[in-house]
N, C-alpha and C. Protein backbone atom coordinates (compact mmCIF):
# COMPACT_ATOMS: atom_id res chain seq x y z
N UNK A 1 21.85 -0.87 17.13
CA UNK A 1 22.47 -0.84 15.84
C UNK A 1 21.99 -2.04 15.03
N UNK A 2 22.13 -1.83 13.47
CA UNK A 2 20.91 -2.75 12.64
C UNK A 2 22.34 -3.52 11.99
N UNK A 3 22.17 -4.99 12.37
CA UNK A 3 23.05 -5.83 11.68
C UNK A 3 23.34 -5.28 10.13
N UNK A 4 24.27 -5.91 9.77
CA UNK A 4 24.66 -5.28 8.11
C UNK A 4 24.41 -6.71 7.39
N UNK A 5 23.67 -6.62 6.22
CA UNK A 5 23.72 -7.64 5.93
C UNK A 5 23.53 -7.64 4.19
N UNK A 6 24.41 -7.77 3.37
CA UNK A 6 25.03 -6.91 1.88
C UNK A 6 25.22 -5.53 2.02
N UNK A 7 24.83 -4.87 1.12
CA UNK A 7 25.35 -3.49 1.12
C UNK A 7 24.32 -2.39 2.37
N UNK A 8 23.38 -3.01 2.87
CA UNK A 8 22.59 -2.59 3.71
C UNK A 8 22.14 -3.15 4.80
N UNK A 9 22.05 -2.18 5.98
CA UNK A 9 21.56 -2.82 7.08
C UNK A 9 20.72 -3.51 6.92
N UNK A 10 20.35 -4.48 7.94
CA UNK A 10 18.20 -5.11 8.21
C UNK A 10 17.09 -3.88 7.86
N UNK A 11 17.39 -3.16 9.12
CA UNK A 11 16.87 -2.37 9.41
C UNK A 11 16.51 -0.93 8.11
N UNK A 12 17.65 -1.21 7.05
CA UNK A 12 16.91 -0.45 6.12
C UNK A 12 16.23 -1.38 5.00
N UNK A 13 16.92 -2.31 4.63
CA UNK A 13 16.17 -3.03 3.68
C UNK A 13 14.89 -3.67 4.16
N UNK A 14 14.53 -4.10 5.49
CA UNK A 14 13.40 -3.82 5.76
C UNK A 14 11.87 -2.65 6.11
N UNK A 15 12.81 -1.66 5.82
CA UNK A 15 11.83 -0.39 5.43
C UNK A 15 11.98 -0.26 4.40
N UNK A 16 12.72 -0.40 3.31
CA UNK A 16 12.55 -0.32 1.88
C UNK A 16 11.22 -1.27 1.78
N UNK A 17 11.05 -2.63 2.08
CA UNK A 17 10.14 -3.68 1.80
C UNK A 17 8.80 -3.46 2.42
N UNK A 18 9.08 -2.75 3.01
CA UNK A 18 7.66 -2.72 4.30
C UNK A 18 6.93 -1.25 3.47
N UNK A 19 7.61 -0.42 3.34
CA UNK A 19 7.14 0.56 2.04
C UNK A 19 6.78 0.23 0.84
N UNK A 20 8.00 -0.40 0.16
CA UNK A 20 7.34 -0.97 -1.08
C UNK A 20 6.08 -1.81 -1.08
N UNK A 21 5.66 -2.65 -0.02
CA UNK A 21 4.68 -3.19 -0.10
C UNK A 21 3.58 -2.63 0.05
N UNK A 22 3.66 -1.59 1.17
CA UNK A 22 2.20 -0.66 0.96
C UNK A 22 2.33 0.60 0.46
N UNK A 23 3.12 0.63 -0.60
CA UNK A 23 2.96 1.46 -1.57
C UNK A 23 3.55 3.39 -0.97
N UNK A 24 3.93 3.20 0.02
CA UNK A 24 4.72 3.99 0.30
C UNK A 24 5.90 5.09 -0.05
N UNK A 25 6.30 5.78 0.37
CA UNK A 25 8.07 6.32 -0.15
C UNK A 25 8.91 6.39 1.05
N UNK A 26 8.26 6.01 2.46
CA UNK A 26 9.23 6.00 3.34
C UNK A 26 8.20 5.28 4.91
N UNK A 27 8.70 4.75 5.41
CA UNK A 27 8.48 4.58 7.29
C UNK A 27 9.64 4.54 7.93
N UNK A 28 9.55 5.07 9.15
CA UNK A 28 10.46 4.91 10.22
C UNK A 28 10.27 4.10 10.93
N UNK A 29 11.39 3.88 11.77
CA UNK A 29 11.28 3.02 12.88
C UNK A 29 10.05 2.52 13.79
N UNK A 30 9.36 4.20 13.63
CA UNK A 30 8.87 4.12 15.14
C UNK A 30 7.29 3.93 14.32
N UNK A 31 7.50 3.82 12.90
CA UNK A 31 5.96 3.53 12.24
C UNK A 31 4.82 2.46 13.21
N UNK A 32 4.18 2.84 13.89
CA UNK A 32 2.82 1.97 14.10
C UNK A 32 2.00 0.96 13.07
N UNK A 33 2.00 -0.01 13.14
CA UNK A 33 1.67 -1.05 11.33
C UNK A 33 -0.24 -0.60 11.72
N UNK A 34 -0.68 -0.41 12.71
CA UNK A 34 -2.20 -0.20 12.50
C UNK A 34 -2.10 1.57 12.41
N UNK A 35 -1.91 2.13 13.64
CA UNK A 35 -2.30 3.46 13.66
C UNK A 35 -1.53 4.36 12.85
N UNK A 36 -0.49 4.20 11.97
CA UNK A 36 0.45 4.92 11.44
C UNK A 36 0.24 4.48 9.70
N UNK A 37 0.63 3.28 9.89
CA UNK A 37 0.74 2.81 8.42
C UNK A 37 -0.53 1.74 7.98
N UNK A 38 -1.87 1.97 8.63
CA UNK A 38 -2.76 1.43 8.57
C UNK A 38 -3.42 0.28 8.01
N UNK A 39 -2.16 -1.00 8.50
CA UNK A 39 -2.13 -2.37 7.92
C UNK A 39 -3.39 -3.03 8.30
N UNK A 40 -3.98 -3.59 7.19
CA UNK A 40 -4.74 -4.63 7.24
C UNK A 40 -4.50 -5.60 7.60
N UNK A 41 -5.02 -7.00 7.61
CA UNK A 41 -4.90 -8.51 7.43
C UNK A 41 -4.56 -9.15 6.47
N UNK A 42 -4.84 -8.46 5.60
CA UNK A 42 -3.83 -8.38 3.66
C UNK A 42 -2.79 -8.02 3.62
N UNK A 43 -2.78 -6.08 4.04
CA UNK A 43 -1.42 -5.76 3.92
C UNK A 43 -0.44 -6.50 4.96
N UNK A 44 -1.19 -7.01 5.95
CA UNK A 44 0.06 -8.09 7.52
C UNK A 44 0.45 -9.49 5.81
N UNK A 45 -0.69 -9.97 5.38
CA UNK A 45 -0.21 -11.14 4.92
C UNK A 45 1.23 -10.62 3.85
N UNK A 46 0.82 -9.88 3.20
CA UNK A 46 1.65 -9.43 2.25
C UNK A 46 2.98 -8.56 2.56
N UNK A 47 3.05 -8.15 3.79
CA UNK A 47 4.07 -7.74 4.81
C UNK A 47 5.34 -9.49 4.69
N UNK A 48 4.36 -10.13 5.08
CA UNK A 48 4.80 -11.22 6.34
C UNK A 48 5.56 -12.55 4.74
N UNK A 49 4.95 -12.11 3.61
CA UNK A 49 5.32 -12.76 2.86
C UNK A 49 6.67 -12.41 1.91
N UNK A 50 6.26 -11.10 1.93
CA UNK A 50 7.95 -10.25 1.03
C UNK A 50 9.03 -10.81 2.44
N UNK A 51 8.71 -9.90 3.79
CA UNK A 51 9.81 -10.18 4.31
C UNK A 51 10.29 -11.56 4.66
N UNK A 52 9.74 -12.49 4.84
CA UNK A 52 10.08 -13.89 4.68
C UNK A 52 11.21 -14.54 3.57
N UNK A 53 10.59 -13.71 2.08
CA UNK A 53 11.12 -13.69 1.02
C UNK A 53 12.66 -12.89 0.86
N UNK A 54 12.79 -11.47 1.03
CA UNK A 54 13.49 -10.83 1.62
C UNK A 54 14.98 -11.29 2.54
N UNK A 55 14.06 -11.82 3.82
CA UNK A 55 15.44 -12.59 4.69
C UNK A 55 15.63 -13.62 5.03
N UNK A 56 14.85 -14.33 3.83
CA UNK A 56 14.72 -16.26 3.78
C UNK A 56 14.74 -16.57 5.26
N UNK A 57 13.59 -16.14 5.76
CA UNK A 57 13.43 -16.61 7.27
C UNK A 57 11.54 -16.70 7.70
N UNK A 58 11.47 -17.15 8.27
CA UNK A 58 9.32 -17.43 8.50
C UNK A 58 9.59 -16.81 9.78
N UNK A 59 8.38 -16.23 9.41
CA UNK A 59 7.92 -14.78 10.53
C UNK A 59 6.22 -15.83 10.99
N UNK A 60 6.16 -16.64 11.76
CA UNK A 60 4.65 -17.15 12.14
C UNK A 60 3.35 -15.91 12.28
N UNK A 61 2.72 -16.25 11.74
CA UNK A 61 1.58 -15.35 11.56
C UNK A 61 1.19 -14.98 12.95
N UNK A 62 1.11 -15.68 13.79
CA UNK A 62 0.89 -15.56 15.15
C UNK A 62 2.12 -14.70 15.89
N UNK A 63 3.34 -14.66 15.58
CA UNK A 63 3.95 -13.98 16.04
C UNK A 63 3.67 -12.78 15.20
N UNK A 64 4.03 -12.33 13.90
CA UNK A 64 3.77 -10.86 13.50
C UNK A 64 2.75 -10.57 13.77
N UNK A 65 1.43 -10.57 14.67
CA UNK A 65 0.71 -10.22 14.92
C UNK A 65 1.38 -9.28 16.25
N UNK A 66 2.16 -9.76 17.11
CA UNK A 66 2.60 -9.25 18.24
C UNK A 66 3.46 -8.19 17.75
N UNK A 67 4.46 -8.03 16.57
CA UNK A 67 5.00 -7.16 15.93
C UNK A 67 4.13 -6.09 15.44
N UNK A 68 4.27 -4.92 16.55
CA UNK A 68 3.10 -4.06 16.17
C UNK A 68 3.74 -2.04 15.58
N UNK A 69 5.73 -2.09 15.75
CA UNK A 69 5.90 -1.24 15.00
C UNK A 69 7.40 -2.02 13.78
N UNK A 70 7.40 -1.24 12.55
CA UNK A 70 8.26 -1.24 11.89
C UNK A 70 9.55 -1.60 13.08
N UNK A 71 10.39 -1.11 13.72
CA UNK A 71 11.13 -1.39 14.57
C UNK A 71 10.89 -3.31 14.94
N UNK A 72 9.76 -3.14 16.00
CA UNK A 72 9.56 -4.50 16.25
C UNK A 72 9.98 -5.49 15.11
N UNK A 73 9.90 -5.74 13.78
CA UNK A 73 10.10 -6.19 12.90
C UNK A 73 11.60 -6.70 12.79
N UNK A 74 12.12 -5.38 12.43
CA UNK A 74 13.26 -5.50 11.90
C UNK A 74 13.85 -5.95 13.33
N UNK A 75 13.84 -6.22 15.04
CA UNK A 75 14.55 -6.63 15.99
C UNK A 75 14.30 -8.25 15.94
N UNK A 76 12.48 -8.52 15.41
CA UNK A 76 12.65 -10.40 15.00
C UNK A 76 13.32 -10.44 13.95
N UNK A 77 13.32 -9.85 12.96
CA UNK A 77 14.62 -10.23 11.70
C UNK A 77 15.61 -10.42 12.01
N UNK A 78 15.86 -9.57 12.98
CA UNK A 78 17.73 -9.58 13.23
C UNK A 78 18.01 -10.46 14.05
N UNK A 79 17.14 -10.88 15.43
CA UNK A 79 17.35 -11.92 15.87
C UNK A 79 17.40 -13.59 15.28
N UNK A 80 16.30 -13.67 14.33
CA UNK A 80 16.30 -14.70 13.47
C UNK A 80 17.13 -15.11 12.35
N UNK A 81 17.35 -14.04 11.74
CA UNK A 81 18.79 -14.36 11.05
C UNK A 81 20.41 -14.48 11.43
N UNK A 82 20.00 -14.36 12.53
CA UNK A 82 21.69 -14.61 13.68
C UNK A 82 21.26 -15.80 14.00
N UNK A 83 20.24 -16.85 13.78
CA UNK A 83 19.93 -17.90 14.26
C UNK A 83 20.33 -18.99 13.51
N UNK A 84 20.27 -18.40 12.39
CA UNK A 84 20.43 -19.35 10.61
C UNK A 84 21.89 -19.86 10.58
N UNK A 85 22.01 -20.80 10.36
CA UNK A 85 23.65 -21.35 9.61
C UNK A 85 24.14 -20.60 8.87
N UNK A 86 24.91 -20.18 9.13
CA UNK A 86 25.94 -19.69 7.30
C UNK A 86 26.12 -20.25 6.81
């Protein structure tokens, strides 16, 4: 289950962002960022920079590299923002 965090889960407002950025109208969970949604090294930078922006949290380039579906993503988001101070 995808933390809630304003009027929407992680887990969707990070597929809203992960779409909007590559120009999309939808990914799922189980989206593949190479074989599915066929991310570049641009579209990773530009991924790695909305969602940063997004859940005021740094995603290390070296780690989103290991983040290899939509899912994976949104489980370091959610872990990392349970990490943050309120």
């Amino acid at each position: 289950m995808s933390a809630i965090v304003g009027e929407k889960t992680v887990e969707e407002r990070a597929m809203v962002v992960i779409a909007g950025t590559l120009h999309l109208k939808s990914v799922s969970p189980e989206s593949s960022m190479t074989d599915d949604l066929h991310v570049d090294v641009i579209d990773r930078g530009k991924l790695l920079f909305r969602l940063n922006e997004e859940f005021e949290i740094t995603i290390p380039p070296d780690e989103a590299e290991k983040l290899q579906t939509v899912q994976t993503f949104v489980d370091y988001i959610e872990k990392h923002i349970k990490k943050q101070p309120a």
